[in-house]
N, C-alpha and C. Protein backbone atom coordinates (compact mmCIF):
# COMPACT_ATOMS: atom_id res chain seq x y z
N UNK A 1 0.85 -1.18 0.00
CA UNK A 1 0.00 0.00 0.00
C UNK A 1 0.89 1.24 0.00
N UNK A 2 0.68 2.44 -0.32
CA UNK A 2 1.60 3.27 -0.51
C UNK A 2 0.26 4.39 -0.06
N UNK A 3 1.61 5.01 0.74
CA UNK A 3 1.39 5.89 2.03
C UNK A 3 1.89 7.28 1.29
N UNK A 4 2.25 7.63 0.08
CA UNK A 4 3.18 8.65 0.13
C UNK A 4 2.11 10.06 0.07
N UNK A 5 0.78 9.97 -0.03
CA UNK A 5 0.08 11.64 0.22
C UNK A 5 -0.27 11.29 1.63
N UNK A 6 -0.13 10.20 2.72
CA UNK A 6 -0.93 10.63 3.88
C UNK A 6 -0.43 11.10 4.79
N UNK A 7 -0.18 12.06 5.70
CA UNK A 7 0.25 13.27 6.05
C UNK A 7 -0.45 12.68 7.75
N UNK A 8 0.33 13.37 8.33
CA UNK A 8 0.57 13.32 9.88
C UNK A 8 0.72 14.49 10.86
N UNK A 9 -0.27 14.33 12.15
CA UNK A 9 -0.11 15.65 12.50
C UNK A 9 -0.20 15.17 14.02
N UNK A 10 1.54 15.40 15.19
CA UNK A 10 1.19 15.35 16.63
C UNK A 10 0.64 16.85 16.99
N UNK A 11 -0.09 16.14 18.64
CA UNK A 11 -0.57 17.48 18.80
C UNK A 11 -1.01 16.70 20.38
N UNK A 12 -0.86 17.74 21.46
CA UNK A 12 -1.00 17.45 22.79
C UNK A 12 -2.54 16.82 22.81
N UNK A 13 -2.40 15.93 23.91
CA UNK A 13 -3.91 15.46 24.28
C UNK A 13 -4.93 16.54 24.61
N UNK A 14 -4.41 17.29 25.68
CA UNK A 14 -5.60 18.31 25.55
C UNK A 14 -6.21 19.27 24.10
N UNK A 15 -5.38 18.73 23.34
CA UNK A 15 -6.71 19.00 21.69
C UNK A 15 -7.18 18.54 21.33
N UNK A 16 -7.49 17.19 22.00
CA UNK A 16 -7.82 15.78 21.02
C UNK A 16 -9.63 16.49 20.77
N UNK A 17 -10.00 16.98 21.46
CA UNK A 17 -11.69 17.83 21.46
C UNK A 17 -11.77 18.74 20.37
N UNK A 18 -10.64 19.37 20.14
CA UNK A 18 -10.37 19.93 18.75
C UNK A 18 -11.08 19.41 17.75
N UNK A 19 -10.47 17.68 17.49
CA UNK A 19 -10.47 16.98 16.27
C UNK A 19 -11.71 16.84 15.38
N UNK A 20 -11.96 16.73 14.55
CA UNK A 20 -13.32 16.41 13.77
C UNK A 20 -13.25 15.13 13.10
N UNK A 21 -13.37 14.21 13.54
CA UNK A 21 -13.02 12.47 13.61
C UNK A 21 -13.44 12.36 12.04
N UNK A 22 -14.33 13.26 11.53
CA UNK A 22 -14.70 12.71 10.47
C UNK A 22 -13.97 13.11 9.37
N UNK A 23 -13.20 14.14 9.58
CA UNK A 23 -11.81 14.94 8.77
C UNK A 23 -10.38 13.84 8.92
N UNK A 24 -10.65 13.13 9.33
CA UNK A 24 -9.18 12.66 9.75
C UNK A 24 -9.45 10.97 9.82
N UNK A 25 -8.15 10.21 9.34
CA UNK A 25 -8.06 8.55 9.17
C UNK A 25 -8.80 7.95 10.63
N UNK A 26 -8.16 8.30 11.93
CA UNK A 26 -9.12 8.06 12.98
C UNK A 26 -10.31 8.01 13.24
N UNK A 27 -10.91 6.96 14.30
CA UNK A 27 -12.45 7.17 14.05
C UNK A 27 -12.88 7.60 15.19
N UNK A 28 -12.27 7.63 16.45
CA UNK A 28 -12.36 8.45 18.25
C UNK A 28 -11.31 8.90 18.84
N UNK A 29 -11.52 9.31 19.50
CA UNK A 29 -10.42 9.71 21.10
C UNK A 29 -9.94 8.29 21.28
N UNK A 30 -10.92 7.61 21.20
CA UNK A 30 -10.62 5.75 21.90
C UNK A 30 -9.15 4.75 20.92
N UNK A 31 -9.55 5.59 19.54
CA UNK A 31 -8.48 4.59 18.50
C UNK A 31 -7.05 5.57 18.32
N UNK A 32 -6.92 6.12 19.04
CA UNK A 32 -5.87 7.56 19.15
C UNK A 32 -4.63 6.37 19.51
N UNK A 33 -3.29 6.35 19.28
CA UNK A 33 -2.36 6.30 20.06
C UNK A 33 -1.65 7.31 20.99
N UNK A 34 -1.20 7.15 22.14
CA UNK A 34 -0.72 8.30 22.58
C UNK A 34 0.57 8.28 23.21
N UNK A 35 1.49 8.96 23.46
CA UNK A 35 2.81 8.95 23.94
C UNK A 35 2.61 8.52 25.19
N UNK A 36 4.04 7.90 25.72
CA UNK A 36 4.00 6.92 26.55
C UNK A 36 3.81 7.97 27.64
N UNK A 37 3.95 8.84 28.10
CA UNK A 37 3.26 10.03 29.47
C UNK A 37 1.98 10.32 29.03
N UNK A 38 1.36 9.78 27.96
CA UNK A 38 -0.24 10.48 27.35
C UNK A 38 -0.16 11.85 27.59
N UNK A 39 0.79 12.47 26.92
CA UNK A 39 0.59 13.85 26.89
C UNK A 39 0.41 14.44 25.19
N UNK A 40 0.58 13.48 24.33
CA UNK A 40 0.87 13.55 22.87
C UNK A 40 0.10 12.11 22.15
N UNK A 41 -0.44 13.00 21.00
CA UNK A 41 -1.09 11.71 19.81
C UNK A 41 -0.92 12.46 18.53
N UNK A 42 -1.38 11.63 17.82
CA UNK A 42 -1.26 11.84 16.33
C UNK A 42 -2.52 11.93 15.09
N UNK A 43 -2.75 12.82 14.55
CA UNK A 43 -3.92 12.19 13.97
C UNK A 43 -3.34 11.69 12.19
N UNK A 44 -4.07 11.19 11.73
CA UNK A 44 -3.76 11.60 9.75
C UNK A 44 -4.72 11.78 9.30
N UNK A 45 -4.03 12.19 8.12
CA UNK A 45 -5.40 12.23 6.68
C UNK A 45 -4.72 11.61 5.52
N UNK A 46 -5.55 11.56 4.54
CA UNK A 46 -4.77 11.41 3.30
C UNK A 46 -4.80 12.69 2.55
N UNK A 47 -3.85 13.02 2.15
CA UNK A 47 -4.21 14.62 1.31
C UNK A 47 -3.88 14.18 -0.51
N UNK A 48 -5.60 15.03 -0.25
CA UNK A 48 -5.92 14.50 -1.76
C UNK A 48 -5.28 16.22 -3.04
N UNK A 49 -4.87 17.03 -2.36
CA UNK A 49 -4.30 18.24 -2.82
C UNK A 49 -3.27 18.25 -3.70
N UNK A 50 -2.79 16.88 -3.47
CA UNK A 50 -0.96 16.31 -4.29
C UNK A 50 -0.10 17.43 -4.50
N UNK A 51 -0.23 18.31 -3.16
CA UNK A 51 0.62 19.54 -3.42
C UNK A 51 2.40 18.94 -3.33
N UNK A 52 2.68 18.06 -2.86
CA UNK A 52 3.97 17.41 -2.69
C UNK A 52 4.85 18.02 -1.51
N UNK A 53 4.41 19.17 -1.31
CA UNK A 53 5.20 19.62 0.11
C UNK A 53 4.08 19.57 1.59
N UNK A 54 4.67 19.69 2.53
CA UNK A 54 4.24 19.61 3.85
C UNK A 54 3.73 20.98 3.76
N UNK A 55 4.41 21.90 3.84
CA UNK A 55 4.35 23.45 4.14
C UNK A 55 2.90 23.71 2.97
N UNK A 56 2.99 23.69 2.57
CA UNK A 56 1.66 23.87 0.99
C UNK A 56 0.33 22.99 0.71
N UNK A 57 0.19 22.24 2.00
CA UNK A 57 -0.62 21.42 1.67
C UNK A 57 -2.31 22.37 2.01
N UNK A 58 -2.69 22.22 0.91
CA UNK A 58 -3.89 23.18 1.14
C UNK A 58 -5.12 22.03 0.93
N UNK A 59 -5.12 20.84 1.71
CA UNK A 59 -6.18 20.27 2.04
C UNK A 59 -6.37 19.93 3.67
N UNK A 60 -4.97 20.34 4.40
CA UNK A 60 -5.11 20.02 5.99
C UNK A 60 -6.53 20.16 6.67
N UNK A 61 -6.96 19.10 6.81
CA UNK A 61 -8.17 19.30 7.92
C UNK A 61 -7.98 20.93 8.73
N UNK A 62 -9.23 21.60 8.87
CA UNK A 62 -8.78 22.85 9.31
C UNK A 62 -9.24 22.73 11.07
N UNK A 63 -9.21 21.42 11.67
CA UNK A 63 -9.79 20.87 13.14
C UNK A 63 -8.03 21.19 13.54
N UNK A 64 -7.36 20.28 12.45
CA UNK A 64 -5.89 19.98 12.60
C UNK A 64 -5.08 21.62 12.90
N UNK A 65 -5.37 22.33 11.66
CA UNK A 65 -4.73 23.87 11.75
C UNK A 65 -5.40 24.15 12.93
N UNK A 66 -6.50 24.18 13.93
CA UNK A 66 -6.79 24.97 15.00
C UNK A 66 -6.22 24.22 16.01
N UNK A 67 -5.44 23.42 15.87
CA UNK A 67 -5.14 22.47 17.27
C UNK A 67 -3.76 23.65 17.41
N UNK A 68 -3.34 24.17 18.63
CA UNK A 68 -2.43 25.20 19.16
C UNK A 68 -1.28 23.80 19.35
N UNK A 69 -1.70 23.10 19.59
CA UNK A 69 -0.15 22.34 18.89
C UNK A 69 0.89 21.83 18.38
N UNK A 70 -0.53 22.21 17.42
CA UNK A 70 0.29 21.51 16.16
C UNK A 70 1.38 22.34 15.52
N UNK A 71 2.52 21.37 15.21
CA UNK A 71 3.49 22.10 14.82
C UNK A 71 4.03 21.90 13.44
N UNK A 72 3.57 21.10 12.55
CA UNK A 72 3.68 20.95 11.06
C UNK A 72 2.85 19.40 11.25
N UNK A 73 3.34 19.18 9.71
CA UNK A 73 2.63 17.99 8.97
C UNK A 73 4.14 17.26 8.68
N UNK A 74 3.84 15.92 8.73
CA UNK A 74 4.79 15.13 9.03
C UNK A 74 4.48 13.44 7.75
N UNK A 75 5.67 13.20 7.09
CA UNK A 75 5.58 11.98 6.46
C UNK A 75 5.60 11.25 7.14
N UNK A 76 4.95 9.45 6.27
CA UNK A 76 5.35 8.10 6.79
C UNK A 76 6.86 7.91 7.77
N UNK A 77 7.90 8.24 6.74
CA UNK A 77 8.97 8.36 7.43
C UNK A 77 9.16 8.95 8.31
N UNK A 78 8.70 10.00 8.64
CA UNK A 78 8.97 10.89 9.92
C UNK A 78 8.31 10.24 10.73
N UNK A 79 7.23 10.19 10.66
CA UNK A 79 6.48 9.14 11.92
C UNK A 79 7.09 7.98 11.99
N UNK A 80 7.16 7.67 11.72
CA UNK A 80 7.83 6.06 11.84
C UNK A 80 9.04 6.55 12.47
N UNK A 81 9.71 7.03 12.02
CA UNK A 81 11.39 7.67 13.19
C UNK A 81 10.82 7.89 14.47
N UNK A 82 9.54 8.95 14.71
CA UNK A 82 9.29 9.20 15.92
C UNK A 82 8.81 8.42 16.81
N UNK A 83 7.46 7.38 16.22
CA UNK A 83 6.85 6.64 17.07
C UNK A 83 8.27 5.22 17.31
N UNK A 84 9.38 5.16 16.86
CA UNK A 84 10.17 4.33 17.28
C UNK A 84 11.29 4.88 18.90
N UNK A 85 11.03 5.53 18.73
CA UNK A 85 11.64 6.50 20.21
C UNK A 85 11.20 6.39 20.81
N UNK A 86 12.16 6.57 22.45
CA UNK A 86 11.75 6.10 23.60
C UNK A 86 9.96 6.87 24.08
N UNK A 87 10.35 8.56 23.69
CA UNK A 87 8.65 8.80 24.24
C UNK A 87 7.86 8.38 23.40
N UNK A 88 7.68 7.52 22.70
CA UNK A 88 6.37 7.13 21.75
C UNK A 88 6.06 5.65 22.07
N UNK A 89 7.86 4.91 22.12
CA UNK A 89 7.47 2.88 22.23
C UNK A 89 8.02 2.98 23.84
N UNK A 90 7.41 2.32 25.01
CA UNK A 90 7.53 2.22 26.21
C UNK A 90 8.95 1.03 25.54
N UNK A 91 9.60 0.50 26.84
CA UNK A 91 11.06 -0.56 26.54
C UNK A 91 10.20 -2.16 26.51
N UNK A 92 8.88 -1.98 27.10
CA UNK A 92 8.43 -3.66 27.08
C UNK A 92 7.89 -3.62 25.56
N UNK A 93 7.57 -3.05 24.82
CA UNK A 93 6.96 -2.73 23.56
C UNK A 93 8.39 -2.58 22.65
N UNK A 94 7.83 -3.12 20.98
CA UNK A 94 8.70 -2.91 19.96
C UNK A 94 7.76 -2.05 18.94
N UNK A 95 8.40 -0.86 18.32
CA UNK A 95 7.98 -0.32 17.45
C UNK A 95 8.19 -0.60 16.16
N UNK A 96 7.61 -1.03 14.87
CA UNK A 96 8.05 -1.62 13.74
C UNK A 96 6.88 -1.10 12.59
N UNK A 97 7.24 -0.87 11.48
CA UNK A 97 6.29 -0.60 10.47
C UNK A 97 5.36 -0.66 9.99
């Protein structure tokens, strides 16, 4: 399956009320992953805009742009680097693709 328009966005738990479940790959608060202190999750979308950059993407859910956390839009690869780190995979847990 190829991931390369779906786009990624962390953002503190206290925005998760922000979200508009129906804008975004997630379907609750309940199917959220969250950093191992639950202070951080992630949502996606797929962006159908094929603008090719992060910075330009002019289909971002606009739930996502009002979250005060958010701090960009993030690739497969980038997520995958992050959720493999210690604050994302606890040490009894393995993080993998």
């Amino acid at each position: 399956m190829n991931f390369h328009n779906r786009r990624y966005a962390i953002i503190a738990s206290g925005d998760v009320g922000l979200i508009n479940f129906s804008h975004v790959l997630e379907t609750s608060e309940n199917t959220l992953r969250y950093s191992v202190d639950g202070t951080k999750t992630f949502v996606k979308y797929d962006c159908m805009c094929n603008c090719g950059t992060m910075e330009n993407c002019t289909c971002c859910p606009e739930c996502i742009d009002q979250c005060p956390s958010h701090s960009g839009l993030l690739t497969i690869e980038e997520m995958h680097a992050i959720l493999a780190t210690p604050e994302w995979t606890s040490e009894e847990e393995e993080y993998g693709p």
